[in-house]
Protein backbone atom coordinates (compact mmCIF):
# COMPACT_ATOMS: atom_id res chain seq x y z
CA UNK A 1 1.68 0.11 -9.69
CA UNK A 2 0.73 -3.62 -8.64
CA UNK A 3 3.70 -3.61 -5.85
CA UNK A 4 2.32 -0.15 -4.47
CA UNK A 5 -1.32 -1.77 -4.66
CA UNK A 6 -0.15 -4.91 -3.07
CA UNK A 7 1.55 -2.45 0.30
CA UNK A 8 -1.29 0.25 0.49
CA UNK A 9 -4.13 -1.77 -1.03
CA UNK A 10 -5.73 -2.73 2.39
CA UNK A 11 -5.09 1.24 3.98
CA UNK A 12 -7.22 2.23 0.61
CA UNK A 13 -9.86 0.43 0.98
CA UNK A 14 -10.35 1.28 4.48
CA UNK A 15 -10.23 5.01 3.41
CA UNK A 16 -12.70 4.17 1.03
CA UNK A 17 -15.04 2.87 3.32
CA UNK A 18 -14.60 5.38 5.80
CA UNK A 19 -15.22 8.10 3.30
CA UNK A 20 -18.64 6.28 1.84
CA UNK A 21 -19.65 6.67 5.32
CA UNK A 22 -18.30 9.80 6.39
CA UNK A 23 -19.96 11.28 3.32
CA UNK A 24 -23.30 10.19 4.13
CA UNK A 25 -23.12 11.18 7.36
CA UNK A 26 -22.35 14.72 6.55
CA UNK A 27 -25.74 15.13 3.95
CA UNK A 28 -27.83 12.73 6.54
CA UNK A 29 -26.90 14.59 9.52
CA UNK A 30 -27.70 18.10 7.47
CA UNK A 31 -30.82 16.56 5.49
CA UNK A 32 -32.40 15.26 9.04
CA UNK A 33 -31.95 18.54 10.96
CA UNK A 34 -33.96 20.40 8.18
CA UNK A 35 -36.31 17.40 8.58
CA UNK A 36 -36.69 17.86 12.72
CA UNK A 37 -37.55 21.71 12.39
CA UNK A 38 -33.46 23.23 13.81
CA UNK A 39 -33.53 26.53 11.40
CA UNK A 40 -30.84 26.95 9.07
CA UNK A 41 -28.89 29.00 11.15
CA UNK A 42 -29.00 25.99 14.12
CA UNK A 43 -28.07 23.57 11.39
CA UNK A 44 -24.65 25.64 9.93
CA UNK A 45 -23.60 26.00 13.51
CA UNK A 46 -23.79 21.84 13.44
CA UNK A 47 -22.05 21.69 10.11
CA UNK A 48 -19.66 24.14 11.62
CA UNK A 49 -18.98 21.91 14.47
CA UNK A 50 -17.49 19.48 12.19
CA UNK A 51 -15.17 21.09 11.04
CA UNK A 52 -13.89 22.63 14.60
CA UNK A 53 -13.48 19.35 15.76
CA UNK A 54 -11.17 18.44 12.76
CA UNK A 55 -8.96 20.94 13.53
CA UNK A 56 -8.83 20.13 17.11
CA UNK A 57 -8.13 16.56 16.03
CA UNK A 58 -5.56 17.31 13.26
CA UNK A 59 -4.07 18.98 16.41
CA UNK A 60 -4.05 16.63 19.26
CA UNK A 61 -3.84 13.04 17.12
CA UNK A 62 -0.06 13.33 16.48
CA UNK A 63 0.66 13.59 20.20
CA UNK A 64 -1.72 10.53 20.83
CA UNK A 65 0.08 8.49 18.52
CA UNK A 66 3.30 9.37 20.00
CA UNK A 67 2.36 7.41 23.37
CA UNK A 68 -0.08 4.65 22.52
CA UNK A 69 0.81 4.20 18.89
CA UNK A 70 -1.02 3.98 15.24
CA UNK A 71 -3.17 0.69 15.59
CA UNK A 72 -4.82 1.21 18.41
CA UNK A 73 -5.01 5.01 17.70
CA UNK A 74 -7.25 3.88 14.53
CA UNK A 75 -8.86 1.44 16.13
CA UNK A 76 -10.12 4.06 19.20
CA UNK A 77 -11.05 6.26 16.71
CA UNK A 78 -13.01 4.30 14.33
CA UNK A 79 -14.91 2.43 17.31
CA UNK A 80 -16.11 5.80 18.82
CA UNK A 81 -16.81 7.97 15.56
CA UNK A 82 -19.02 4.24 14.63
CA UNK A 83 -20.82 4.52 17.90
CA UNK A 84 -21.48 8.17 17.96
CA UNK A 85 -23.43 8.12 14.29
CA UNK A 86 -25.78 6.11 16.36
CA UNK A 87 -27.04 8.70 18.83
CA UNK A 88 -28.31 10.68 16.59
CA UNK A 89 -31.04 8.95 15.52
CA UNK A 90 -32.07 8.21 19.61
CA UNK A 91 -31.78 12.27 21.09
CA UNK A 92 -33.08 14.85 18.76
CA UNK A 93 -31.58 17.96 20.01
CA UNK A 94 -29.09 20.48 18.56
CA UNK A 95 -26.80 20.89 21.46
CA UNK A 96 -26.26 17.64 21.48
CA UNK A 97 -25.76 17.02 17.80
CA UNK A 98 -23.10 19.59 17.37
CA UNK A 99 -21.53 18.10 20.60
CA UNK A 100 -21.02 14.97 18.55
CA UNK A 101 -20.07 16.21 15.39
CA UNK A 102 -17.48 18.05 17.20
CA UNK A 103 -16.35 14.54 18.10
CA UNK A 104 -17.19 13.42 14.47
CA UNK A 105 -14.95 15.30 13.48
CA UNK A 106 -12.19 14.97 15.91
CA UNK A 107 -12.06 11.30 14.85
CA UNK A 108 -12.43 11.57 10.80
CA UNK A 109 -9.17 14.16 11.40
CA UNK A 110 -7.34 11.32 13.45
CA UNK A 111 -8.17 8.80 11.25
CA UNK A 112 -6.84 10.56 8.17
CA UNK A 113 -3.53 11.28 10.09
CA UNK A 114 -2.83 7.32 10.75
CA UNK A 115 -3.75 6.31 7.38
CA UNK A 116 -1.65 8.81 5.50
CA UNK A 117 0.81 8.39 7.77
CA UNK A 118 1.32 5.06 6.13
CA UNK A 119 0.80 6.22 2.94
CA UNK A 120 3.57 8.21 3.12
CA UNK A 121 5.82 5.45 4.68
CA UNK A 122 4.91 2.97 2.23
CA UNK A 123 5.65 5.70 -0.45
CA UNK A 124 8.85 6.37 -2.53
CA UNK A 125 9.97 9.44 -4.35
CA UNK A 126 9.19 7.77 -7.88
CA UNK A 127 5.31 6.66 -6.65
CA UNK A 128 4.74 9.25 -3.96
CA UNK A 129 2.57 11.56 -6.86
CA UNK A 130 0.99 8.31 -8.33
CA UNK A 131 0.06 7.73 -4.38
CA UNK A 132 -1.25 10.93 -3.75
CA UNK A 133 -3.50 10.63 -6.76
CA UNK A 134 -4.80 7.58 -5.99
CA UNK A 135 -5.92 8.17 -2.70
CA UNK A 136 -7.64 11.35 -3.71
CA UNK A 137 -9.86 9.78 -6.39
CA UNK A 138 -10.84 7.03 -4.21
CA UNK A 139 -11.68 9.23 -1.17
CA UNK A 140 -13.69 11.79 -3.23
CA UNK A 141 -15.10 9.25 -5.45
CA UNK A 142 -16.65 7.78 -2.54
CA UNK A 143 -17.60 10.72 -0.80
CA UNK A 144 -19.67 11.11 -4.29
CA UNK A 145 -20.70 7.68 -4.14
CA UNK A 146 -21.99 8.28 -0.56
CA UNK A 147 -24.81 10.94 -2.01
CA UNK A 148 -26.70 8.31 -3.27
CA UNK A 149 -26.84 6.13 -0.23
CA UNK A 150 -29.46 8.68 1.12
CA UNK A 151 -31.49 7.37 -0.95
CA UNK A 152 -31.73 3.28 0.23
CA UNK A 153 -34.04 4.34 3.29
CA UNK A 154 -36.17 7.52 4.54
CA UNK A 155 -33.82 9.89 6.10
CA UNK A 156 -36.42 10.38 8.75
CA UNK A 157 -35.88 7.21 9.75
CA UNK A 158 -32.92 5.24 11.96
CA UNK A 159 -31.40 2.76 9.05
CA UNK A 160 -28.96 5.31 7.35
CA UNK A 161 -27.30 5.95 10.44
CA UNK A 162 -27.19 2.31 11.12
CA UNK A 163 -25.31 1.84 7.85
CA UNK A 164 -23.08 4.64 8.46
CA UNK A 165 -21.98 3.11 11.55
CA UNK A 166 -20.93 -0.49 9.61
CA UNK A 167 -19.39 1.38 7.00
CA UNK A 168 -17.17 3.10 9.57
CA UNK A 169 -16.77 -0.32 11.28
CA UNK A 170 -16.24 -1.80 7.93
CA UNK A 171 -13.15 0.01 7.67
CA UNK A 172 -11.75 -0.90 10.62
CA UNK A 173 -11.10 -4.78 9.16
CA UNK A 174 -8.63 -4.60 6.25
CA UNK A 175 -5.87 -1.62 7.98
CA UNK A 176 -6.04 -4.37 11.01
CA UNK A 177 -5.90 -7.45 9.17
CA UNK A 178 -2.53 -5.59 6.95
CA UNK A 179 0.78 -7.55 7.45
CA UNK A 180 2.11 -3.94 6.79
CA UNK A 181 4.33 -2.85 9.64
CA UNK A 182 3.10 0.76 11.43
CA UNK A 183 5.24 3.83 10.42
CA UNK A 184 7.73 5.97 12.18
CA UNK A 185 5.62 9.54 12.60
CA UNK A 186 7.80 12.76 12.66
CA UNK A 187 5.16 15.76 12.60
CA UNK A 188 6.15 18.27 10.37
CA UNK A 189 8.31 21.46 11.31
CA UNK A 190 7.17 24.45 12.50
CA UNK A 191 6.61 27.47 10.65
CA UNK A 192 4.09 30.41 11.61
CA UNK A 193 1.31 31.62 10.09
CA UNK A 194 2.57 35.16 9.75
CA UNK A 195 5.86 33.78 8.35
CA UNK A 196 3.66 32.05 5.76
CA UNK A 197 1.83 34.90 4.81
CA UNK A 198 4.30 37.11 4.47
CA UNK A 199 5.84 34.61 1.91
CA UNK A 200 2.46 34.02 0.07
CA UNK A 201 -0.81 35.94 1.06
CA UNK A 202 -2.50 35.04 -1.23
CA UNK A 203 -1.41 31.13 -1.05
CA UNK A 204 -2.94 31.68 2.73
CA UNK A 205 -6.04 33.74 1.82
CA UNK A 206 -6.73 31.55 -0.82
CA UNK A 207 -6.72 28.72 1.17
CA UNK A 208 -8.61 30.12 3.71
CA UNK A 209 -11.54 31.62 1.79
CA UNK A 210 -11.62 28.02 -0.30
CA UNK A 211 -12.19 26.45 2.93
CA UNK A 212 -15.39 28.98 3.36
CA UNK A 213 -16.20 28.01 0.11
CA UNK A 214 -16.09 24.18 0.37
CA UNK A 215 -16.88 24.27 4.08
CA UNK A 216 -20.17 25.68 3.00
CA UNK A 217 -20.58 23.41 0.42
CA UNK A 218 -20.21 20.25 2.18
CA UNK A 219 -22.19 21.40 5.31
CA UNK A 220 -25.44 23.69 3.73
CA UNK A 221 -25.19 22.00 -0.25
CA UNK A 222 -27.88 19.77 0.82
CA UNK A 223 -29.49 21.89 2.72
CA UNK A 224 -29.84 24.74 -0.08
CA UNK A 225 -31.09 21.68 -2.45
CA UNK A 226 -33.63 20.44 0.00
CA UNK A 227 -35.19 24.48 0.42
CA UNK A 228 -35.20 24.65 -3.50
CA UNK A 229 -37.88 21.60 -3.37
CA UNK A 230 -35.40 18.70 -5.16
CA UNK A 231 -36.51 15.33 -4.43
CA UNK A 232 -34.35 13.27 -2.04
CA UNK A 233 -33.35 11.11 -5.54
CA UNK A 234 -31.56 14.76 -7.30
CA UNK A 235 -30.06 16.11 -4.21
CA UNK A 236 -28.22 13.04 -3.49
CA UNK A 237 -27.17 13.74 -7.27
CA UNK A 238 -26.71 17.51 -6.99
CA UNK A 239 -24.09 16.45 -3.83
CA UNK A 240 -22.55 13.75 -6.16
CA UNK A 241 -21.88 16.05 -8.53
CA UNK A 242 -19.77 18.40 -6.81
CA UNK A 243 -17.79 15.76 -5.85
CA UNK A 244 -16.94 14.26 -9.68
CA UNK A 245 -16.58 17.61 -10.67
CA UNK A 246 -13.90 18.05 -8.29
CA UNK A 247 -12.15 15.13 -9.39
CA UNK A 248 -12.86 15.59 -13.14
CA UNK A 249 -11.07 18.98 -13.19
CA UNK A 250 -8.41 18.93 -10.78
CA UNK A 251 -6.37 17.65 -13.17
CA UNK A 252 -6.52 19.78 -16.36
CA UNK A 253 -6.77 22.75 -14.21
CA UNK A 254 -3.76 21.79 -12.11
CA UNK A 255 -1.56 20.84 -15.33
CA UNK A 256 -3.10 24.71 -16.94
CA UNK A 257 -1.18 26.34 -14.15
CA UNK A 258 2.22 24.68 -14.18
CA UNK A 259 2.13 26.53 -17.90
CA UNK A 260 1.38 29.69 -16.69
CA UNK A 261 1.46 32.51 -14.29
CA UNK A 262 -0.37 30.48 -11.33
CA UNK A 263 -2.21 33.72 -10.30
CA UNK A 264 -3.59 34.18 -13.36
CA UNK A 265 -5.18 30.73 -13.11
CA UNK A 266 -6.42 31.03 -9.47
CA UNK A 267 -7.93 34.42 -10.68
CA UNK A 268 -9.76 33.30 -13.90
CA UNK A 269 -11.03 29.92 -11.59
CA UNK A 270 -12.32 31.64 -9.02
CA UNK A 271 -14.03 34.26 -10.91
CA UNK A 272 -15.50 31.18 -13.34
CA UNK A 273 -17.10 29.87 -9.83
CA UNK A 274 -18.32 32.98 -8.39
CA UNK A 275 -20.23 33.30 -12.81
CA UNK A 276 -21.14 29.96 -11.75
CA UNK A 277 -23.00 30.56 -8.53
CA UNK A 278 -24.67 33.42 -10.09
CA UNK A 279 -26.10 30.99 -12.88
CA UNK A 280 -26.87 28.74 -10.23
CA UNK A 281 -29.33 32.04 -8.56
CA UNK A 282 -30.66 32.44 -12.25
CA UNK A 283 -31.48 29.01 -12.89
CA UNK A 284 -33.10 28.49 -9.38
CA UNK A 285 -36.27 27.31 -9.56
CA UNK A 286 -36.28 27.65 -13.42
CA UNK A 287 -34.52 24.44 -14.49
CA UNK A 288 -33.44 21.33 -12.12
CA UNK A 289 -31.39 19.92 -14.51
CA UNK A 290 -29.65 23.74 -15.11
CA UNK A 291 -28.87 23.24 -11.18
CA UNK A 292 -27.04 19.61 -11.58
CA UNK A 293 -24.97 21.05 -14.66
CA UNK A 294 -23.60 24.28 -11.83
CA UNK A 295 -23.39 21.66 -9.22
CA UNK A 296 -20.58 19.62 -11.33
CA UNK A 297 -18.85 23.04 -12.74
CA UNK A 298 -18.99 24.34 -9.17
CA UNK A 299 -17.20 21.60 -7.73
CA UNK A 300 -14.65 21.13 -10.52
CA UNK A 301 -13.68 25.26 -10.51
CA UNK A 302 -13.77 25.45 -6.75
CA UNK A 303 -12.20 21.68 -5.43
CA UNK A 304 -9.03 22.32 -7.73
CA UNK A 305 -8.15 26.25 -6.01
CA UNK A 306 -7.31 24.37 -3.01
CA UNK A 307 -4.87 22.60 -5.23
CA UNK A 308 -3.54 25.61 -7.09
CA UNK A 309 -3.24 28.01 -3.74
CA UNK A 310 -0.90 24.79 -2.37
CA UNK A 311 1.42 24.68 -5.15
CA UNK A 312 1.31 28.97 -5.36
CA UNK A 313 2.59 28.54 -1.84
CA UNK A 314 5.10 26.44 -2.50
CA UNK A 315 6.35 28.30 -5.68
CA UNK A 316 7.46 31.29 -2.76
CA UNK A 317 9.18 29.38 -0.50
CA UNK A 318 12.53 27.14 -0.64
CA UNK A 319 12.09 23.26 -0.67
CA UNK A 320 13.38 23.12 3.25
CA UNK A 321 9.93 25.17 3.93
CA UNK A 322 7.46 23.36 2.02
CA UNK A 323 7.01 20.35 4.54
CA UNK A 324 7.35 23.33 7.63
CA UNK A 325 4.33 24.85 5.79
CA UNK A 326 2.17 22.09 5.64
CA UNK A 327 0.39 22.49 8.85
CA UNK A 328 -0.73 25.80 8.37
CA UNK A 329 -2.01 25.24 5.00
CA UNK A 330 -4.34 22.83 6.51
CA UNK A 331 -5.43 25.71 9.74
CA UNK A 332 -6.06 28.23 6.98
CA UNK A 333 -8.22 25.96 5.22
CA UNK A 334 -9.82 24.62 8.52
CA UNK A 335 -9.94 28.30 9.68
CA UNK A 336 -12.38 29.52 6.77
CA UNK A 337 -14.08 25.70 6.61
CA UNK A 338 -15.28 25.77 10.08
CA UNK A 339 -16.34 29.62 9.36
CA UNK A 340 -18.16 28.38 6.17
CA UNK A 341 -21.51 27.31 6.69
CA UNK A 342 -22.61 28.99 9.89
CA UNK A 343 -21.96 32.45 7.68
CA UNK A 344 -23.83 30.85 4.58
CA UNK A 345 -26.68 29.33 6.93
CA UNK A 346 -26.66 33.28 8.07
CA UNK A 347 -27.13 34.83 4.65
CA UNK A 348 -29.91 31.91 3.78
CA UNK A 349 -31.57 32.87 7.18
CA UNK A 350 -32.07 36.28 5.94
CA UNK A 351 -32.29 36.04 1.81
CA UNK A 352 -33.62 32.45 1.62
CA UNK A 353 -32.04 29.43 -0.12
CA UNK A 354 -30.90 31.87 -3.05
CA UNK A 355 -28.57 33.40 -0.57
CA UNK A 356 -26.75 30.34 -0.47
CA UNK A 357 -24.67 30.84 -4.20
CA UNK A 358 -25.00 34.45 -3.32
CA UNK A 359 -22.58 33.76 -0.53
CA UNK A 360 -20.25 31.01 -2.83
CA UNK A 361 -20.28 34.12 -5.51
CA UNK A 362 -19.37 36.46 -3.13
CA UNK A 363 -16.18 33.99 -1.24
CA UNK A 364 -15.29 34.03 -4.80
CA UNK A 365 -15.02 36.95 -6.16
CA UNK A 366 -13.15 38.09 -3.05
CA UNK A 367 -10.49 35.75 -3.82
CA UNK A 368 -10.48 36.94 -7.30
CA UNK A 369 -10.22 40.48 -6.16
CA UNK A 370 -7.05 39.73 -3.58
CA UNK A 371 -5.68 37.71 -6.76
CA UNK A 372 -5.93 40.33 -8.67
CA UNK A 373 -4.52 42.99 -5.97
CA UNK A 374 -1.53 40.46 -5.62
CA UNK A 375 -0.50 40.20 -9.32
CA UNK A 376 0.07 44.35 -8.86
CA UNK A 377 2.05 43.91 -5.63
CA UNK A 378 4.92 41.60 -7.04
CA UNK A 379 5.82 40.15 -10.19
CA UNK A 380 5.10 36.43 -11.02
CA UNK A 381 7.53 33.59 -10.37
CA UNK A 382 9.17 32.74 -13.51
CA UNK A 383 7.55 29.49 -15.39
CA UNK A 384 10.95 27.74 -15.01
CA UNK A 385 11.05 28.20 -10.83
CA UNK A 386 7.33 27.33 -10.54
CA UNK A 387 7.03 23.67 -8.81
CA UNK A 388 4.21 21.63 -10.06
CA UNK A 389 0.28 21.82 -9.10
CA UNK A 390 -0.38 18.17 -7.49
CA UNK A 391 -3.84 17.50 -7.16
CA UNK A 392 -5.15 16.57 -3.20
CA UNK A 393 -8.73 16.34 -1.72
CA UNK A 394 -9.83 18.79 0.69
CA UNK A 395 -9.98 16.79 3.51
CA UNK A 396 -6.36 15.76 4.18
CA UNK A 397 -4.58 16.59 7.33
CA UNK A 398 -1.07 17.50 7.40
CA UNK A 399 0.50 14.58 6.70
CA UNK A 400 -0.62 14.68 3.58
CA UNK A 401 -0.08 18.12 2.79
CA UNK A 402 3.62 16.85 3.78
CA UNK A 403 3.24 14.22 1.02
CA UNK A 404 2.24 17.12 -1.87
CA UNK A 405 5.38 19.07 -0.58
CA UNK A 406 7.98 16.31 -0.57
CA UNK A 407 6.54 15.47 -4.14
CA UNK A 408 7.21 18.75 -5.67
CA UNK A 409 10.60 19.10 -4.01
CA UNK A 410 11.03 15.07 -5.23
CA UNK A 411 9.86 16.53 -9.00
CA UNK A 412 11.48 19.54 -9.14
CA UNK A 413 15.03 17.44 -8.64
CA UNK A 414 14.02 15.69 -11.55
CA UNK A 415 13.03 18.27 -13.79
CA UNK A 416 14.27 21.63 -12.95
CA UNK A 417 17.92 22.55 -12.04
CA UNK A 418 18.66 24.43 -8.69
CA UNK A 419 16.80 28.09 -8.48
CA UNK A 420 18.67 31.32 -7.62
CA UNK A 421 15.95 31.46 -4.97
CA UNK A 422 16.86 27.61 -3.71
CA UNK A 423 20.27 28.13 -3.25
CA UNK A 424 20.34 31.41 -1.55
């Protein structure tokens, strides 16, 4: 542990720092709009933005690395996504602001891409899981950490973004100040989307509709919290909590499915998330604290099914697919992320903030239902043959979706014997 601290130490912390600030930005950003007057529909279109330009970027950064190279990749990224926090606080206008979190969110995607990338070359088999681990506690820690920045200065105000903008630049220090050489970038093999569903569905629908899920978390959770009257001080804590949920449960629920039929699991989660969101519509208005407790079980049931529909995936197909795969994991997930909160801001336009966990329920129990519809269609991989459920945050690009694939092919060489389905 203290030799793989001592090589990715510096690329850690820089994550860190780039999530504290990439997590305030999101509930600023969100939080300020509602403040200036944009209705809730304007403001999930801006949230939605976001999320477009990650996919764009998750796209387009590997072939920009490819001529000019990793350094000055992060650098150019991390320069313009600091600069770009600033405008918002000088032009108030909601073409404008989805313009730049378009960009936002170009440049979070590319700056995930060159710092995993180097995770995963300073990784070995034995410490590739311990890695992955690592890096997802630390980036969603601080993206829970990040909630309660919003509350060191009025969010009407221009200091917030000003902090967001060091924090970003912040991060910039330590990955260029490393002694650790940049790594050799392969982007993962192709493999399409049909090809993938045919071998999972519901690994792809799963992933998709937990991306409308979380998508609308992330961009209308403070929103919601804001229309139900919480004080700035609780919905920076209501947005913290789903975040330490997350990470408090991805790892009991993860280790739950590697001992049994993995469907089953996704099923009884996401049916526990969609009871959970209609507690939340109960308990709205009624109790405050009722609507911190469903804030942390929301987060840890729905965080981990990103998890689970990854390793499902990966239980249908042979290890020479899993890496191939990786890429459109991340679109299907980016697909329902970026469809997330304009269709939640939608249902809240016309029901009110309640319509918010109506729409979480409803994401929900449609996954549960195509679970459900699966486990009739073909019979569950044997317990033996299933790989194991390694926990990663929802905002990795493909390279480290690579990373969870080569450490369940890397674990299942150590634990399992070849599978009739490997070897065929």
């Amino acid at each position: 542990m203290n030799v793989m601290l001592k090589t990715t130490g510096a690329l850690l912390l820089s994550m860190g720092l780039l999530m504290l600030g990439n997590g305030l930005q999101g509930s600023l950003i969100g939080l300020r709009a509602s403040l200036e007057g944009f209705s809730t529909q304007v403001t999930g279109l801006l949230m939605t933005g976001y999320f477009i330009g990650f996919l764009a970027g998750s796209t387009l950064t590997p072939r920009i690395m490819a001529q000019v190279g990793h350094i000055r990749v992060f650098a150019a990224l991390a320069s313009l996504a600091s600069s770009i926090v600033l405008i918002h606080s000088v032009f108030i206008d909601p073409w404008l602001w989805f313009g730049m979190r378009l960009v936002s969110g170009f440049c979070v995607a590319g700056l995930f891409i060159v710092a995993e990338s180097w995770l995963n070359d300073s990784a070995s088999n034995a410490t590739r899981g311990q890695l992955l681990s690592l890096y997802m506690v630390i980036t969603t820690g601080a993206m829970a950490c990040s909630q309660l920045l919003l509350n060191l200065a009025d969010p009407h105000s221009f200091e917030l973004f000003v902090l967001i903008s060091v924090l970003v630049s912040l991060a910039l220090l330590p990955i260029l100040l490393s002694a650790t050489p940049a790594p050799s970038f392969a982007a993962p093999e192709y493999m399409s989307l049909l090809q993938l569903y045919r071998s999972s569905p519901l690994g792809i629908i799963g992933c998709m509709g937990t991306g409308m899920s979380i998508g609308a978390m992330l961009g209308m959770g403070v929103i919601y919290a804001q229309q139900m009257g919480l004080p700035l001080s609780q919905i920076s804590v209501f947005m913290g909590l789903v975040f330490i949920g997350g990470v408090a449960l991805q790892w009991p629920i993860g280790r739950l499915s590697d001992k049994h039929d993995r469907r089953s699991v996704i099923f009884v989660v996401t049916c526990l998330a969609a009871v959970t969101s209609l507690a939340a519509v109960a308990l709205a208005g009624v109790s405050a604290t009722g609507q911190l407790v469903v804030a942390f079980l929301f987060g840890g049931l729905a965080f981990p099914m990103y998890s689970l529909c990854v390793a499902h995936t990966n239980d249908a197909l042979e290890p020479r697919q899993m890496v191939a795969a990786s890429s459109n994991l991340v679109m299907a997930f980016g697909i329902g992320a970026a469809i997330g909160p304009s269709l939640a801001a939608a249902i809240m336009g016309g029901m009110g903030p309640d319509g918010f966990f109506w729409y979480l329920g409803g994401v929900h129990t449609a996954i549960g239902l195509f679970a459900l519809y699966r486990m009739t269609r073909r019979s569950a991989v044997p317990l033996d043959e299933q790989g194991l459920c390694v926990p990663i945050g929802t905002a990795a690009s493909q390279v480290a979706m690579a990373m969870v694939q080569e450490t369940t092919v890397g674990q299942a060489d150590d634990v399992l014997t070849p599978s009739p389905r490997a070897e065929t």
